[in-house]
N, C-alpha and C. Protein backbone atom coordinates (compact mmCIF):
# COMPACT_ATOMS: atom_id res chain seq x y z
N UNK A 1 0.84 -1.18 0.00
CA UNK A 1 0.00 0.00 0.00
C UNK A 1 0.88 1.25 0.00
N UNK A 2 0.88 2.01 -1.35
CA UNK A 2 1.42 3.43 -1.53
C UNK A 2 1.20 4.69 -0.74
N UNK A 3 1.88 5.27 0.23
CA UNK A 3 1.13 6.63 0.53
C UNK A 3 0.94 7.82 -0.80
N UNK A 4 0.45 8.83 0.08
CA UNK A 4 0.12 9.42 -1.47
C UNK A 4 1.45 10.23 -1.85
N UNK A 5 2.09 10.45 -1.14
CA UNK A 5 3.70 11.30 -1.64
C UNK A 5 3.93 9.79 -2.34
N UNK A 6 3.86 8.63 -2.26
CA UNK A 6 5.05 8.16 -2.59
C UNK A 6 4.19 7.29 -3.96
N UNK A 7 3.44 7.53 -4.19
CA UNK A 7 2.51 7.29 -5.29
C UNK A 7 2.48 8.39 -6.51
N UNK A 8 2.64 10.01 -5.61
CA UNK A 8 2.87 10.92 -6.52
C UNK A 8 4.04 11.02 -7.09
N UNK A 9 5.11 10.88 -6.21
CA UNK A 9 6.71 10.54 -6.73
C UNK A 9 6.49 9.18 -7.91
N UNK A 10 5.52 8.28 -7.73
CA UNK A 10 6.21 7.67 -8.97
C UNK A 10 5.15 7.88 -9.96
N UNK A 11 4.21 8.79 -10.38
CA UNK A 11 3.70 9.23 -11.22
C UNK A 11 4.49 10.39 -12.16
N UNK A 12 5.05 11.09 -10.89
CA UNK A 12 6.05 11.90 -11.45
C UNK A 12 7.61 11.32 -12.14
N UNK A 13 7.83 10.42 -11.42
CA UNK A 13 8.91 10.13 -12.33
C UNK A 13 8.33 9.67 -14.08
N UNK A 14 7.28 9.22 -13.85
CA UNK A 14 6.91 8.70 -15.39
C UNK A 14 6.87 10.05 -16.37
N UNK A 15 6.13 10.77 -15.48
CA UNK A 15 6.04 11.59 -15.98
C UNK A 15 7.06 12.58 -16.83
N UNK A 16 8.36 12.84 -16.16
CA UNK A 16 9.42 12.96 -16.12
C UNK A 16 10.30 12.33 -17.63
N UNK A 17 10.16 11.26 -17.24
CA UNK A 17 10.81 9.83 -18.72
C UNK A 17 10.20 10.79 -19.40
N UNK A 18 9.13 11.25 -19.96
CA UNK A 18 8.36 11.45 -20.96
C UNK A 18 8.39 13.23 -21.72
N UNK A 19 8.75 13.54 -20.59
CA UNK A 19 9.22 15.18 -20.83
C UNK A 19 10.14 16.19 -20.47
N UNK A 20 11.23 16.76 -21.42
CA UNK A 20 11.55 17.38 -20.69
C UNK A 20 11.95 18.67 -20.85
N UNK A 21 12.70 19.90 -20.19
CA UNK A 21 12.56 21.32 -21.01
C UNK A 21 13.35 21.10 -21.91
N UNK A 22 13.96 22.37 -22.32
CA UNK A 22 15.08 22.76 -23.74
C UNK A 22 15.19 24.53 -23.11
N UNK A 23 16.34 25.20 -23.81
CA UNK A 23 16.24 26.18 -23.68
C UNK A 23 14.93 27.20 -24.59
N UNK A 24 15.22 26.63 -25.44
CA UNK A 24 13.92 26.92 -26.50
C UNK A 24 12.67 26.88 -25.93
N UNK A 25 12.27 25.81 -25.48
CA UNK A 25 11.03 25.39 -25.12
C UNK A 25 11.50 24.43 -23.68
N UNK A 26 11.09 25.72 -22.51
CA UNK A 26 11.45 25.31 -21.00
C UNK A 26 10.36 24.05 -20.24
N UNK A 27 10.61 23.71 -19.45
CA UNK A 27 9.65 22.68 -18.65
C UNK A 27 8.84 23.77 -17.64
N UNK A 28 7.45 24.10 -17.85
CA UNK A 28 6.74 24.28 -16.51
C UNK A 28 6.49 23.50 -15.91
N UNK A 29 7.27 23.47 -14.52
CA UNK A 29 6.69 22.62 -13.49
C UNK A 29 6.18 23.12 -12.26
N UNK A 30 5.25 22.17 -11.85
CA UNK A 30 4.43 22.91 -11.21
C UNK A 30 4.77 22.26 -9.59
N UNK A 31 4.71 22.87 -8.55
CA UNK A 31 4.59 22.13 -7.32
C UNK A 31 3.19 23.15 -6.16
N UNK A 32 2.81 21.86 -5.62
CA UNK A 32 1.65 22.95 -4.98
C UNK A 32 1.64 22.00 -3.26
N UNK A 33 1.35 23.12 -2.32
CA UNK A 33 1.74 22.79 -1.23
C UNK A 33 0.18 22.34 -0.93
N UNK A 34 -0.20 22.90 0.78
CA UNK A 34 -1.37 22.88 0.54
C UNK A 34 -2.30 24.78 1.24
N UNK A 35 -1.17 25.28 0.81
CA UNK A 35 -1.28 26.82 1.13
C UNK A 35 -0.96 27.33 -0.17
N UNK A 36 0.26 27.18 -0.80
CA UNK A 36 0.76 27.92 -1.59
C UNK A 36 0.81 26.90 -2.95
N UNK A 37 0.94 27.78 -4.03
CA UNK A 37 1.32 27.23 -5.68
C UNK A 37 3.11 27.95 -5.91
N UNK A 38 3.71 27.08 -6.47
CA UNK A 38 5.47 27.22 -7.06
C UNK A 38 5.21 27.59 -8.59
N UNK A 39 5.76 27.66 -9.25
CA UNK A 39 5.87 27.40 -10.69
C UNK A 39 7.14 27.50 -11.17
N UNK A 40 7.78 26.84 -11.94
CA UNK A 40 9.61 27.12 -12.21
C UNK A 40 9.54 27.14 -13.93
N UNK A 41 10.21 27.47 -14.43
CA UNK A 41 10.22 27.36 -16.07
C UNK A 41 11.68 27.18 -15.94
N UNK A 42 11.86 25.16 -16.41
CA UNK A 42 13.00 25.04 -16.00
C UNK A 42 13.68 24.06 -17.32
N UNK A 43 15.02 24.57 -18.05
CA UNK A 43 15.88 24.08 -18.97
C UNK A 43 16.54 22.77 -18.47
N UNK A 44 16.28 21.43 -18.86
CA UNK A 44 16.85 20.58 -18.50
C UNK A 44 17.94 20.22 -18.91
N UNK A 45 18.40 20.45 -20.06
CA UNK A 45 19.59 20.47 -21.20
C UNK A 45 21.25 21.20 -19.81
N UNK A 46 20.73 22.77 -19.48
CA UNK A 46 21.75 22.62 -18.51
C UNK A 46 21.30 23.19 -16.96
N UNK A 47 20.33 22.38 -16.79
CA UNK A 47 19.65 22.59 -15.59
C UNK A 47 19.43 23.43 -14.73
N UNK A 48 19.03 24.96 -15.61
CA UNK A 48 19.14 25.93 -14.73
C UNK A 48 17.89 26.36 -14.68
N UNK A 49 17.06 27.12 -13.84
CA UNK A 49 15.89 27.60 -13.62
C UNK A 49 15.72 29.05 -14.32
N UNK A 50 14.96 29.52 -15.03
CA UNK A 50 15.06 30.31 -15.83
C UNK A 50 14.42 31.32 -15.12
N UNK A 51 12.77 30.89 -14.81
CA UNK A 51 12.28 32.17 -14.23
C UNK A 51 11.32 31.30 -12.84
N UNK A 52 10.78 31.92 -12.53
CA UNK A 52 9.62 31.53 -11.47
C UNK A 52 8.55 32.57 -10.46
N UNK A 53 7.77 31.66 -10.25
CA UNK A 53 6.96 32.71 -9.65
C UNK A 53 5.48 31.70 -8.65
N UNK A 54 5.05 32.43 -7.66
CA UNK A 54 4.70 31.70 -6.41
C UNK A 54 3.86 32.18 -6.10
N UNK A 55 2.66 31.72 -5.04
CA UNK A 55 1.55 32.87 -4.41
C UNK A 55 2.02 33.54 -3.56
N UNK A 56 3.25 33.87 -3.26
CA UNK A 56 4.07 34.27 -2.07
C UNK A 56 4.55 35.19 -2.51
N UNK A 57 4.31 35.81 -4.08
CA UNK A 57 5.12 36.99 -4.17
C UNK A 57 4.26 37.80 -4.25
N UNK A 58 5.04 39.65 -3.98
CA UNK A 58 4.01 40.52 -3.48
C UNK A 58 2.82 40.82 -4.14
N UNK A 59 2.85 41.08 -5.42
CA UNK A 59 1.75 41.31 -5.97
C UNK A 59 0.87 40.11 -5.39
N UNK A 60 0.80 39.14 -5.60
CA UNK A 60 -0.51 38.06 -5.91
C UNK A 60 -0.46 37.79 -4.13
N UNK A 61 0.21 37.64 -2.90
CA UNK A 61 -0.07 38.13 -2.01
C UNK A 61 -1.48 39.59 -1.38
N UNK A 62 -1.23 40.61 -1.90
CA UNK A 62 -2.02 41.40 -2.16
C UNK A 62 -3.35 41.10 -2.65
N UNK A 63 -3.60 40.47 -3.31
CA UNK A 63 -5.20 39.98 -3.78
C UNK A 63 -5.63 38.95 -2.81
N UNK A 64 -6.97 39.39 -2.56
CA UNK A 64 -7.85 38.88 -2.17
C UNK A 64 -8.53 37.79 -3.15
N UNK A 65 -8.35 36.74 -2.39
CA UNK A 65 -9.26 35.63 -3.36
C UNK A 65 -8.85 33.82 -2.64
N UNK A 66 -9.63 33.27 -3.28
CA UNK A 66 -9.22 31.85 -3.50
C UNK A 66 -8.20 31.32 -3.91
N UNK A 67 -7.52 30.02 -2.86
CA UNK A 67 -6.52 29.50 -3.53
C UNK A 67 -6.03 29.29 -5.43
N UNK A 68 -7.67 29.26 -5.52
CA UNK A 68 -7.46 28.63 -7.22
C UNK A 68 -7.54 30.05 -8.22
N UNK A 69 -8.06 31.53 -7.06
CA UNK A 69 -8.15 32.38 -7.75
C UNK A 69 -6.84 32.61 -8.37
N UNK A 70 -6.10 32.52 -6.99
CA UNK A 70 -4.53 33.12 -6.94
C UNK A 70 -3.40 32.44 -7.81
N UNK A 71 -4.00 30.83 -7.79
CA UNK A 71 -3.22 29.68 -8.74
C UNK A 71 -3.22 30.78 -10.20
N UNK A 72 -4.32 31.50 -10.79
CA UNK A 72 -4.42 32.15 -11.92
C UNK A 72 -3.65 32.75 -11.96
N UNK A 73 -3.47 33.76 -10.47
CA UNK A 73 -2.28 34.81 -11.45
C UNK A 73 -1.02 34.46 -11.19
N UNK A 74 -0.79 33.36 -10.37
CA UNK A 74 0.86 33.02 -10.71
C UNK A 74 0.62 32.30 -12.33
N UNK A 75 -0.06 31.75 -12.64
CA UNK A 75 -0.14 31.34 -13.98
C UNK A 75 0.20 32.83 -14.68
N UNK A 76 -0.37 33.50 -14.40
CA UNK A 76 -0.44 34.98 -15.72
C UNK A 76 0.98 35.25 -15.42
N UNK A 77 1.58 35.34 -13.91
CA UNK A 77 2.85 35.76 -13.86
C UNK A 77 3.91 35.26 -14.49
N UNK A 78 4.18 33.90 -14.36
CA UNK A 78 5.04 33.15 -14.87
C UNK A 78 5.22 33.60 -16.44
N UNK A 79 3.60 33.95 -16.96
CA UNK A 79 3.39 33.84 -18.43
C UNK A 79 4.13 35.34 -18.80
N UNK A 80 3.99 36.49 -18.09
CA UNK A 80 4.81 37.55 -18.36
C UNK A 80 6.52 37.08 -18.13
N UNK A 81 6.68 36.77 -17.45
CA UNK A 81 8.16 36.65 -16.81
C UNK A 81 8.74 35.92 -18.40
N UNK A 82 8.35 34.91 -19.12
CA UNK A 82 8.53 34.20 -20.26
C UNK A 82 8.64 35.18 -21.15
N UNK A 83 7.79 35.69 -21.41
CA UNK A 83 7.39 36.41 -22.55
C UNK A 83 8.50 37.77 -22.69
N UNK A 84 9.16 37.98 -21.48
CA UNK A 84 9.96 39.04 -20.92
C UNK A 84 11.33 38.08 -21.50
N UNK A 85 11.58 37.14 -21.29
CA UNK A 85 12.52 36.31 -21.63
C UNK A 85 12.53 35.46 -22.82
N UNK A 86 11.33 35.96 -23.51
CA UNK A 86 11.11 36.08 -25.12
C UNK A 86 10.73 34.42 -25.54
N UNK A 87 10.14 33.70 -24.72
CA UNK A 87 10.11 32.62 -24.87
C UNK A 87 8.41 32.62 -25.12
N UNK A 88 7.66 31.86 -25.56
CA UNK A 88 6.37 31.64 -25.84
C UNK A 88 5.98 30.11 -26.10
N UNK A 89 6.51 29.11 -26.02
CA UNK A 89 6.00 27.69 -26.32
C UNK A 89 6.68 27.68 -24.52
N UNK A 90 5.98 26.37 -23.57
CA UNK A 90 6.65 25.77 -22.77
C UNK A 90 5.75 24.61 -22.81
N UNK A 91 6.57 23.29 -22.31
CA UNK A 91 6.03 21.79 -21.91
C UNK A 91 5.21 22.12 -20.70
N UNK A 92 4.49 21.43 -19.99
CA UNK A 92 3.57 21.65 -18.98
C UNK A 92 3.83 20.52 -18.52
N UNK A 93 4.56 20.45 -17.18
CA UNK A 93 5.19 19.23 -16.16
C UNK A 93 3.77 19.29 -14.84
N UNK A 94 2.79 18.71 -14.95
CA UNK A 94 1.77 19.01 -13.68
C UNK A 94 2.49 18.07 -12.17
N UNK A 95 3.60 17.81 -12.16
CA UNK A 95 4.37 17.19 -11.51
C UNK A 95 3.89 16.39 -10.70
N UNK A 96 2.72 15.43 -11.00
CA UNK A 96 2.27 14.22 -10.59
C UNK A 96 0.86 14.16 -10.09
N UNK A 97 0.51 15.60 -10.05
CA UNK A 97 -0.45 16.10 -9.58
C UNK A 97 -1.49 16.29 -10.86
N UNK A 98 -3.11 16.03 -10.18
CA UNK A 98 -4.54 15.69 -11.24
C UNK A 98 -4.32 16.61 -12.12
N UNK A 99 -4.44 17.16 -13.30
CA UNK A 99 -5.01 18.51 -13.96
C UNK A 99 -6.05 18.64 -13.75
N UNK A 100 -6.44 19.24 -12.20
CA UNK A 100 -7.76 19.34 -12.12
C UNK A 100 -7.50 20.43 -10.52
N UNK A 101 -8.72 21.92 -10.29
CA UNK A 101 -8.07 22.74 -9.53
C UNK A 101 -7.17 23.36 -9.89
N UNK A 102 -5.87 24.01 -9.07
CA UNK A 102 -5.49 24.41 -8.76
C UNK A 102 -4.29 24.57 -9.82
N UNK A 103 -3.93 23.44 -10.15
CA UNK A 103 -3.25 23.32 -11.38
C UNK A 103 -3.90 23.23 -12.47
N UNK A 104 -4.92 23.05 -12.96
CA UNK A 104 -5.50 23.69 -14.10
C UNK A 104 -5.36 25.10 -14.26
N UNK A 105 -5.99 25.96 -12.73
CA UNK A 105 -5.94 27.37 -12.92
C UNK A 105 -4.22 27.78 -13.48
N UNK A 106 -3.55 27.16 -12.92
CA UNK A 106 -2.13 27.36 -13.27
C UNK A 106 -2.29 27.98 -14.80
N UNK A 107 -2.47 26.61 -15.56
CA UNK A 107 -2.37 26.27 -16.81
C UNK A 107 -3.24 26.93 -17.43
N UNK A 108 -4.18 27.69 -17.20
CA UNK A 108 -5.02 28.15 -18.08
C UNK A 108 -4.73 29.89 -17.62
N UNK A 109 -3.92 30.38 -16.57
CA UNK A 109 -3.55 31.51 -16.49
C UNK A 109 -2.30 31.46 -17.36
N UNK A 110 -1.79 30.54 -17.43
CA UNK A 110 -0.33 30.82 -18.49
C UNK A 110 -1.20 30.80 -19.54
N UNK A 111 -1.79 30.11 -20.08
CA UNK A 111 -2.41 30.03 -21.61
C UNK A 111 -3.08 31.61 -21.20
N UNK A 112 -3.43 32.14 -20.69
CA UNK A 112 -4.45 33.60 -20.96
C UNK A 112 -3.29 34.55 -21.33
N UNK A 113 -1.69 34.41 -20.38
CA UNK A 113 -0.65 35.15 -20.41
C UNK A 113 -0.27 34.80 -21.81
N UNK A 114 -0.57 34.17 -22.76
CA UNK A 114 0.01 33.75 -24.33
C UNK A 114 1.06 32.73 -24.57
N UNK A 115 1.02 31.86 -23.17
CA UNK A 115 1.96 30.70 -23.54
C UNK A 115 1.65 29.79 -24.19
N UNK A 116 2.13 29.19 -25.08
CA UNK A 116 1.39 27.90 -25.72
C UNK A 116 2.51 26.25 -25.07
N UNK A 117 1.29 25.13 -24.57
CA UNK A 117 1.82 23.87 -24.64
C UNK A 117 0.59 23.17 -24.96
């Protein structure tokens, strides 16, 4: 019997085998606590983290709303921070976690910010 970290770890590793960034076209990955959303836009080629962005930073701190409101605008954020770094395609790593909630909002605030995966 799997706990659920250790069930999500091996969803994620599959997940993983199957995708990964480029400088061209970075890995969004996503990690979500059960307070806060991460997001990293990360080059696997030489493993450096390019940009990122969190519910913990000041702007999206400042708003009032729902966890899943707030999941949106780190999605929109991330999606500026890219776009600032001239990038516009990224892979979408939901890092083991449902596409459903919180990480959807992710994903559909980067897609509003003009990212395409």
């Amino acid at each position: 019997m799997d706990t659920k970290a250790i069930r999500r770890q091996k969803i994620k590793y599959g997940i993983r085998r199957k995708i990964s960034g480029t400088a061209a076209r970075p890995r969004l990955s996503v990690f979500r606590s059960n307070n806060e959303i991460y997001v990293q836009l990360i080059d696997d080629d030489s493993s450096k983290t390019l940009a990122a962005a969190s519910s913990k930073d000041k702007d999206i701190v400042a708003q009032k709303g729902t966890k899943a409101e707030k999941s949106k605008l780190v999605g929109a954020a991330i999606a500026r921070k890219a776009t600032d770094l001239g990038l516009k395609e990224v892979t979408f790593d939901r890092g083991g976690y449902l596409y459903h909630g919180r990480v959807k909002a992710v994903a559909d605030g980067a897609r509003e910010g003009g990212l395409k995966f």
